[in-house]
C-alpha atoms as a PDB file:
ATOM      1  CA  UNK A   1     -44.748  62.580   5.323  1.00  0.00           C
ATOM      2  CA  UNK A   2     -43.515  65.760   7.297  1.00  0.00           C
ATOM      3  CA  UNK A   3     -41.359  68.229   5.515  1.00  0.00           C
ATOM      4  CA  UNK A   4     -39.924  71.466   7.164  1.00  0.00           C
ATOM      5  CA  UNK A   5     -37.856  74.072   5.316  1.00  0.00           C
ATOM      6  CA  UNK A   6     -36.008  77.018   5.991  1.00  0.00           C
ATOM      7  CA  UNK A   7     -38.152  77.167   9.470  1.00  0.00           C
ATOM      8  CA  UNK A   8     -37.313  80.272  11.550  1.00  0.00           C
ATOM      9  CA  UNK A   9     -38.577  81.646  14.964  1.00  0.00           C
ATOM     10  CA  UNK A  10     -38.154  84.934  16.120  1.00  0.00           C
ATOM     11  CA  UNK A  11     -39.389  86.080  19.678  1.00  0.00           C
ATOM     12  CA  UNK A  12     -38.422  90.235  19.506  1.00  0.00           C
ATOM     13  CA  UNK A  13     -35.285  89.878  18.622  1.00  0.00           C
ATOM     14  CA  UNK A  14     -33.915  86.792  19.850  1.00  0.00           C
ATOM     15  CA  UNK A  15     -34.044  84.140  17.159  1.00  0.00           C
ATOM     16  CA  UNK A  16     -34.814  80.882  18.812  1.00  0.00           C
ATOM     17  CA  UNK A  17     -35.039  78.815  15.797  1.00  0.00           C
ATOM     18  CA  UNK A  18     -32.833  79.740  12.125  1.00  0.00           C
ATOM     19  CA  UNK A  19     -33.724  78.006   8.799  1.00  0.00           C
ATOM     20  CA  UNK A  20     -34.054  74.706  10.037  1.00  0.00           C
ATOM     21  CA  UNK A  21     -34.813  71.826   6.935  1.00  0.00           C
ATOM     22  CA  UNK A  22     -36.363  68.806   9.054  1.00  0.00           C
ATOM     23  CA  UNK A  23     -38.143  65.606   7.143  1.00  0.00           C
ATOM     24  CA  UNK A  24     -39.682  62.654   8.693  1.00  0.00           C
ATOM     25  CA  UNK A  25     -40.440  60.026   6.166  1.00  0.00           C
ATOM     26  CA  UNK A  26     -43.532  57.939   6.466  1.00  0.00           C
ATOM     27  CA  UNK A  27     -43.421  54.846   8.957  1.00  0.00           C
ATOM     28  CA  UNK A  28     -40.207  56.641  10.646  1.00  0.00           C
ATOM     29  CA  UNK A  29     -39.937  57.469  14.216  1.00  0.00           C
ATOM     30  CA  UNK A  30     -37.163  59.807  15.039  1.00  0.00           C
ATOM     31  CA  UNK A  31     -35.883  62.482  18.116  1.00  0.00           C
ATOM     32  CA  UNK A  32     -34.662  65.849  18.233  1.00  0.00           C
ATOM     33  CA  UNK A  33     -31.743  66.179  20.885  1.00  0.00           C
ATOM     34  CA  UNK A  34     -29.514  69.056  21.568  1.00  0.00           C
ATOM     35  CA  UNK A  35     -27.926  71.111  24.758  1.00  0.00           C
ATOM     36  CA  UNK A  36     -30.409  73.112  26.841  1.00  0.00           C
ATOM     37  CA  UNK A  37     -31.561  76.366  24.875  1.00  0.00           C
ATOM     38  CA  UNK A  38     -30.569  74.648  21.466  1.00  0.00           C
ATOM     39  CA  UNK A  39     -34.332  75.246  19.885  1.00  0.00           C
ATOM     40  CA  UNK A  40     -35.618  71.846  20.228  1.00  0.00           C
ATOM     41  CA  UNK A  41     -38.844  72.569  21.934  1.00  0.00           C
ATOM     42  CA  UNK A  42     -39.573  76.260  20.172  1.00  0.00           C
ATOM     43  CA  UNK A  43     -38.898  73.729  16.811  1.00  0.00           C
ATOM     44  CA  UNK A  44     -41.266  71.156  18.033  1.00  0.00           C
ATOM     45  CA  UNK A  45     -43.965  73.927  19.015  1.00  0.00           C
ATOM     46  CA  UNK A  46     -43.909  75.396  15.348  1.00  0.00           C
ATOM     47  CA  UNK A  47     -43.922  71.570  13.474  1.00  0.00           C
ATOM     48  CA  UNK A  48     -46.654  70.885  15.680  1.00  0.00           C
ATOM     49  CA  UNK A  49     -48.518  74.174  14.736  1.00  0.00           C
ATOM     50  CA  UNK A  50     -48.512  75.370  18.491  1.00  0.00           C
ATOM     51  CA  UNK A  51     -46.848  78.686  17.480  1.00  0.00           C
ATOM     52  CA  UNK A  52     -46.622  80.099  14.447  1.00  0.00           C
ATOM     53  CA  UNK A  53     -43.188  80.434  12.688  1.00  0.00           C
ATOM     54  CA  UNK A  54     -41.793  83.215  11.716  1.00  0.00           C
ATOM     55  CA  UNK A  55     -40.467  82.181   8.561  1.00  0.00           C
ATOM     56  CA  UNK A  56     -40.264  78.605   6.365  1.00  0.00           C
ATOM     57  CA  UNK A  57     -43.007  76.071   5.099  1.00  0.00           C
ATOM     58  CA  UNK A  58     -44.277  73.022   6.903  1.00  0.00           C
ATOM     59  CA  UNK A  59     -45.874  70.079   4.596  1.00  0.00           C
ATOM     60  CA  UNK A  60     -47.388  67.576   6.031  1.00  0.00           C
ATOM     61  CA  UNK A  61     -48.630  64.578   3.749  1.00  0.00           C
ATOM     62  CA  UNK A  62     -47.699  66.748   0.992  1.00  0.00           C
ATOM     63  CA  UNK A  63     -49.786  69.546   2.147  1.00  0.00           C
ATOM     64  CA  UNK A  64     -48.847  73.023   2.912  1.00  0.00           C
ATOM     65  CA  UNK A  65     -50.013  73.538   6.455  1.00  0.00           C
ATOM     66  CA  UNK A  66     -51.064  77.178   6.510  1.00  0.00           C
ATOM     67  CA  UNK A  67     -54.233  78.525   8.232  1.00  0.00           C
ATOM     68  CA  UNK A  68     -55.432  74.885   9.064  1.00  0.00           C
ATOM     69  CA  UNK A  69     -56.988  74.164  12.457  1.00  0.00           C
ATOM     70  CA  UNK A  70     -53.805  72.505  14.489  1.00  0.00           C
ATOM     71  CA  UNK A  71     -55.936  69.357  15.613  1.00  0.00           C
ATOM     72  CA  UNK A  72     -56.405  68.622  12.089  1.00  0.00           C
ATOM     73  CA  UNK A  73     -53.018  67.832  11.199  1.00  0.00           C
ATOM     74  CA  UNK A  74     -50.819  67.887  15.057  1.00  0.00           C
ATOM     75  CA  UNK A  75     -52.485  64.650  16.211  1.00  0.00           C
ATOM     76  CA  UNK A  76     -50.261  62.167  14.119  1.00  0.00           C
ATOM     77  CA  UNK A  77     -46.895  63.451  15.097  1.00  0.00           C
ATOM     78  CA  UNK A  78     -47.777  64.786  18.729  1.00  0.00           C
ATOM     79  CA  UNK A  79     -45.412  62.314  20.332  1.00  0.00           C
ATOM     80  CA  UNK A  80     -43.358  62.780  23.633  1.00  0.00           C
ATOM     81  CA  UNK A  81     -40.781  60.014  24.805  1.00  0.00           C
ATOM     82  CA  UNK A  82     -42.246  59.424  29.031  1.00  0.00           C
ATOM     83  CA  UNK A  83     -42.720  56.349  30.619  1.00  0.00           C
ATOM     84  CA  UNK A  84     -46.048  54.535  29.427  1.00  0.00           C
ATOM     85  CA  UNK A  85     -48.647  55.532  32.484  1.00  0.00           C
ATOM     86  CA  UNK A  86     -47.350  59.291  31.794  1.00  0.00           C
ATOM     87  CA  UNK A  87     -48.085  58.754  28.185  1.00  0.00           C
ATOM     88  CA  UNK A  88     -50.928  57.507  28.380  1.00  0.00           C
ATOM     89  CA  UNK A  89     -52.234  60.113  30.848  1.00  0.00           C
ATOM     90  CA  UNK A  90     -51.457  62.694  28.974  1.00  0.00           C
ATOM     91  CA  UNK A  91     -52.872  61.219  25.639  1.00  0.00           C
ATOM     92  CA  UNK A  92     -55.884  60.665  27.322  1.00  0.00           C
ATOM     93  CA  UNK A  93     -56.061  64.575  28.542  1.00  0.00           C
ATOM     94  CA  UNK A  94     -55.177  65.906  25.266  1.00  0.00           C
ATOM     95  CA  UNK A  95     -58.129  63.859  23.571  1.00  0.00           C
ATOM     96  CA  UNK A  96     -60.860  64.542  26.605  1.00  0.00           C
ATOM     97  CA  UNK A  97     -62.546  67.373  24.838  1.00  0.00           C
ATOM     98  CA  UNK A  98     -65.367  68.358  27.132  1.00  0.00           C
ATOM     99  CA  UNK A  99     -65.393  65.070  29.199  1.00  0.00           C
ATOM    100  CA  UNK A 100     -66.354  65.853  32.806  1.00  0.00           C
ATOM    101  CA  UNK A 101     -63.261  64.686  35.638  1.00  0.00           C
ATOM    102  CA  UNK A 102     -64.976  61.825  36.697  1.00  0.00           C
ATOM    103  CA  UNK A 103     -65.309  60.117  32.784  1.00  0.00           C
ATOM    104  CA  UNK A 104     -61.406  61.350  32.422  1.00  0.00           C
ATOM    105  CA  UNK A 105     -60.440  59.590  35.921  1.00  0.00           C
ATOM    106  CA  UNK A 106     -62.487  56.718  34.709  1.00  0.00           C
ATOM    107  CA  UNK A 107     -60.175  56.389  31.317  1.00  0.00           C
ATOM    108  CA  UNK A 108     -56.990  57.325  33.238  1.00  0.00           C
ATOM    109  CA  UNK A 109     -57.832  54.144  36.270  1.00  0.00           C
ATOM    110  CA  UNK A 110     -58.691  51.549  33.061  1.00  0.00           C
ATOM    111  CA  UNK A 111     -55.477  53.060  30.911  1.00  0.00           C
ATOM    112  CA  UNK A 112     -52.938  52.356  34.209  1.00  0.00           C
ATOM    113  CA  UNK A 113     -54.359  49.373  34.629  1.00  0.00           C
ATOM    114  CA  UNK A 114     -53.893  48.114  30.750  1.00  0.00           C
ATOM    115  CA  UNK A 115     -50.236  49.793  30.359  1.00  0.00           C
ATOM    116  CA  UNK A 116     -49.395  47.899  33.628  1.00  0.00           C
ATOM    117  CA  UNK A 117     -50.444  45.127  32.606  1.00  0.00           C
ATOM    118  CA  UNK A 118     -48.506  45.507  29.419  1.00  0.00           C
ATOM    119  CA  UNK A 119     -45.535  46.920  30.622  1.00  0.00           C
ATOM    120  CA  UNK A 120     -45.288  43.719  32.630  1.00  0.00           C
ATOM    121  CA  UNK A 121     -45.791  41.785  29.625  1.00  0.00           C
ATOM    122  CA  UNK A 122     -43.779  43.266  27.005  1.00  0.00           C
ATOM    123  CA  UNK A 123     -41.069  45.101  28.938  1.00  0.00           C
ATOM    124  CA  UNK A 124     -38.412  44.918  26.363  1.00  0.00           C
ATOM    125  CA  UNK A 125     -34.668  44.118  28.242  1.00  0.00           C
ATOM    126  CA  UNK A 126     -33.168  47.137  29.555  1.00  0.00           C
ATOM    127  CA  UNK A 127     -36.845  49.204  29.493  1.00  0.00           C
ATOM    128  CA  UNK A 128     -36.080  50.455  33.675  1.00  0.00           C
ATOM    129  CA  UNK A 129     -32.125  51.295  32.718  1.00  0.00           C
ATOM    130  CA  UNK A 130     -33.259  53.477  29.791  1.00  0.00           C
ATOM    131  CA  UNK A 131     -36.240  55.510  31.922  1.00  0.00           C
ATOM    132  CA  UNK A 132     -33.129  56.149  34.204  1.00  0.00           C
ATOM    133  CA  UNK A 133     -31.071  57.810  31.142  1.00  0.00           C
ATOM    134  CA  UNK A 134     -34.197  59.625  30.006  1.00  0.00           C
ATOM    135  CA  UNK A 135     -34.821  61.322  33.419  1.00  0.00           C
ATOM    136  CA  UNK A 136     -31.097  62.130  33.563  1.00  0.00           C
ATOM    137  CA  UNK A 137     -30.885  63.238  30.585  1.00  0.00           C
ATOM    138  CA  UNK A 138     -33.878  65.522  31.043  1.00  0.00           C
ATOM    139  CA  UNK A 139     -32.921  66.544  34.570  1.00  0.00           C
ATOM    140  CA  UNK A 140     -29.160  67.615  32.826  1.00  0.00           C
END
């Protein structure tokens, strides 16, 4: 499904990212994790198509992904790891387009009230102890 080789990222002369092979099969759902400066988020930024590399190919559904509007192929693999009302706001916001505040608050107020109401539900065992571990983790 997603295919990165030999992915590089240069800013000046520091190289943030060096020939990195990455592949994400179809159906898979998987995490990049690594110290602080490591490259994970410059890596993320170019598979997304948020910055451009500055060397290696990206296929995606076994197409090159060269001069091709980001939204067009970003979408399906734009995933963060945050608790579910943070998700969701932020999916919501990244999908608004032109909406005006009051349709976005309007979306955000019905979304809270769903993933509530499903968190509730479907909490699987553990779900509070792991948000913990994330927010250390991040906060490390």
């Amino acid at each position: 499904m997603l295919r990165a080789r030999r992915i590089t990222k240069r800013f000046g002369g520091l190289i943030a990212v060096r020939d990195i092979d990455f592949e994400v099969p179809a159906g898979a759902i998987v995490s990049l994790i690594g110290p602080n400066g490591a490259g994970k988020t410059t890596f993320f930024n170019v598979i997304a198509g948020l910055t451009d590399p500055t060397g290696g190919v990206i296929d995606f559904l076994g197409e090159r992904m060269v001069a091709r509007p980001v939204r067009a192929w970003a979408e399906p693999i734009f995933w963060f790891v945050l608790p579910l009302p943070v998700a969701l706001l932020a999916a919501i916001a990244f999908g608004v387009g032109a909406a005006t505040v009051g349709e976005v608050v309007g979306l955000v107020a019905i979304g809270l009230l769903v993933s509530s109401l499903l968190v509730a539900v479907v909490r699987p065992p553990g779900y509070v102890h792991l948000l913990r571990r994330v927010g250390i983790f991040r906060s490390a």
